[in-house]
Protein backbone atom coordinates (compact mmCIF):
# COMPACT_ATOMS: atom_id res chain seq x y z
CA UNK A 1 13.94 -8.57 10.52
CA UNK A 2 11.93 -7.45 7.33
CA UNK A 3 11.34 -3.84 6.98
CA UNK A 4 9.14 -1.49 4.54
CA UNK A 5 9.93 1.83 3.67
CA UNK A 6 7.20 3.46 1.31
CA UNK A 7 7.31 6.19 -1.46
CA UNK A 8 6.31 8.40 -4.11
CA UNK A 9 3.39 10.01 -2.25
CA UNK A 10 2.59 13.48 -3.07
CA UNK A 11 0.28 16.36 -3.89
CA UNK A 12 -2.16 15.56 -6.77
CA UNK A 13 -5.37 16.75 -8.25
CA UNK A 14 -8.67 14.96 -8.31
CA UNK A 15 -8.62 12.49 -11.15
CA UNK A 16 -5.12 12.05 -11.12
CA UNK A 17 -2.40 9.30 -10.82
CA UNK A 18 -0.01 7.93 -8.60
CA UNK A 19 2.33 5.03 -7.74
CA UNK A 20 3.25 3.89 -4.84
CA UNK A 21 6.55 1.97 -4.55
CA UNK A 22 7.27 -0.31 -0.83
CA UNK A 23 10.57 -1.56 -0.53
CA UNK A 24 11.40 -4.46 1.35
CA UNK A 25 14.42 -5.31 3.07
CA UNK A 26 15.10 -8.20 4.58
CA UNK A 27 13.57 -11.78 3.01
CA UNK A 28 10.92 -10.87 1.06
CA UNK A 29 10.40 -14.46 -0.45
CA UNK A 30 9.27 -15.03 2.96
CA UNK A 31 6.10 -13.20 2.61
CA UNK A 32 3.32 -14.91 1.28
CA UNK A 33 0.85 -12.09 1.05
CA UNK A 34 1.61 -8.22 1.03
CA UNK A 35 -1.05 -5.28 1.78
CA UNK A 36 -1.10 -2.27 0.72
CA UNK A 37 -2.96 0.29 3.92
CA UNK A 38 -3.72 3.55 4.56
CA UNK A 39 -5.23 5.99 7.56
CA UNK A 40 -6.92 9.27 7.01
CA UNK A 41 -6.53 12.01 9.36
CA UNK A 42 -8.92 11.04 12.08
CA UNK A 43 -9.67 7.61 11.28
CA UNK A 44 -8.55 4.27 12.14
CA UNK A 45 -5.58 2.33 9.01
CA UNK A 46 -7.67 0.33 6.92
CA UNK A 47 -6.78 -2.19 4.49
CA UNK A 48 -6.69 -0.87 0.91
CA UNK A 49 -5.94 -4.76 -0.78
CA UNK A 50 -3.21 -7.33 -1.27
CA UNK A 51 -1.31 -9.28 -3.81
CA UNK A 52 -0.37 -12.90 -2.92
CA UNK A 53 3.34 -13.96 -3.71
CA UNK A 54 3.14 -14.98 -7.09
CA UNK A 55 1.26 -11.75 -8.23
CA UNK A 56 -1.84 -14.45 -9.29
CA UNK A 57 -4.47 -13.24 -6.94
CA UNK A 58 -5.36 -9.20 -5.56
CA UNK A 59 -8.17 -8.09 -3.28
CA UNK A 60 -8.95 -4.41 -2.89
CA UNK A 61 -11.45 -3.06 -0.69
CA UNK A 62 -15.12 -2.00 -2.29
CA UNK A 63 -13.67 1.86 -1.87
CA UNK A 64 -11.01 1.20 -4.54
CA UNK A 65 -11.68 -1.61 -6.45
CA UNK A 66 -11.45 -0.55 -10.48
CA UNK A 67 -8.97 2.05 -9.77
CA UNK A 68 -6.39 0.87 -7.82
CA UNK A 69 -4.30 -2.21 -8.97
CA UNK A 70 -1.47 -3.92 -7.03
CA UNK A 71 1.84 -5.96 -8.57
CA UNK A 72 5.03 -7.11 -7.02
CA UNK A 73 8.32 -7.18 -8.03
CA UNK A 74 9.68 -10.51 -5.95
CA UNK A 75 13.50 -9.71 -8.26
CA UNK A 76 13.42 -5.90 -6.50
CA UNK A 77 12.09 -7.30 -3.36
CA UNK A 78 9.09 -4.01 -4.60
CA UNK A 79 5.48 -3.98 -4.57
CA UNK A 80 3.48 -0.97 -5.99
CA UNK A 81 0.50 0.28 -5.54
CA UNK A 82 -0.76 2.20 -8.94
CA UNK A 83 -3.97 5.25 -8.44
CA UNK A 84 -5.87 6.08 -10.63
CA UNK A 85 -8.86 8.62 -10.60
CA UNK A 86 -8.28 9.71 -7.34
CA UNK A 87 -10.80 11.05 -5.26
CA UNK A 88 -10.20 13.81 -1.97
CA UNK A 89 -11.45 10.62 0.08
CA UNK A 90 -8.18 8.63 -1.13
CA UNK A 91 -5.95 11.15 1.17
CA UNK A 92 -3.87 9.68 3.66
CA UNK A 93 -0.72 8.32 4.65
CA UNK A 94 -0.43 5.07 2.63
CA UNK A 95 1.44 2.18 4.60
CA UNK A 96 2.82 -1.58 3.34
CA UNK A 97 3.16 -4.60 5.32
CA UNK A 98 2.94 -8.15 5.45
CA UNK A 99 -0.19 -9.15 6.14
CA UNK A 100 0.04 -11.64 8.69
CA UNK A 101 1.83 -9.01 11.04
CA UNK A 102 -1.30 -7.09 10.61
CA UNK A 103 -3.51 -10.26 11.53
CA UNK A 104 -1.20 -10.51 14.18
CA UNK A 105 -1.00 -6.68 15.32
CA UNK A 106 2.30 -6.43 15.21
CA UNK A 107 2.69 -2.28 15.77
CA UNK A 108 6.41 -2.23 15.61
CA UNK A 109 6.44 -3.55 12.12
CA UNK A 110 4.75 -0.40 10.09
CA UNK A 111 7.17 1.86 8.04
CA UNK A 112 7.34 5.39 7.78
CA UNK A 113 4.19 5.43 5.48
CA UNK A 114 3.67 8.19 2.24
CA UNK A 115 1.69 11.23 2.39
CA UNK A 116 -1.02 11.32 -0.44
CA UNK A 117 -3.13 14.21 -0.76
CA UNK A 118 -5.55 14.68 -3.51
CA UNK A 119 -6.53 18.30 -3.43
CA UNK A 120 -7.76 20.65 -5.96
């Protein structure tokens, strides 16, 4: 069974940086398209974007779009997520999956998640 364990969350000031690392175990090759999510306190995990195997094609959601850019690593079985100007709306706990266990609501597939709180 494929599994996700995310990191390099943290504590960081508006404006700031971060990356994101989610590291897959299990066969990654067999994931055609991997999102990146996240779920403020209080509000419902929404999709943040996606990268499709190859690392050709990335969505990202209207809230992110410019500042956050997604790549893969299929040799590290790795995909990132890299912040940029981060805004106090960005906080959350920032999740990884495949996406078609998300189409398919799969609950028991979701990792631990990282923490990101952007905080003056």
């Amino acid at each position: 069974q494929v599994r996700f364990v995310e990191s390099g969350g943290g504590l960081v000031q508006p404006g700031g940086s971060l990356r994101l690392t989610c590291t897959v175990s299990g066969d990654f090759s067999s994931i055609a398209i991997m999102g990146w999510y996240r779920q403020a306190p209080g509000k419902q995990r929404e999709q943040v974007g996606r990268i499709n195997y190859d690392d050709t094609s990335a969505h990202y959601s209207g809230s992110v779009k410019g500042r956050f850019t997604i790549s893969r690593d299929n040799a590290k079985n790795s995909v990132y997520l890299q912040m940029k100007n981060l805004e106090p709306e960005d906080t959350g706990v920032y999740y990884c999956n495949d996406y078609i266990n998300v189409i398919n609501r799969r609950e028991d597939s979701w990792g631990p998640g990282t923490q990101v709180t952007v905080s003056s």
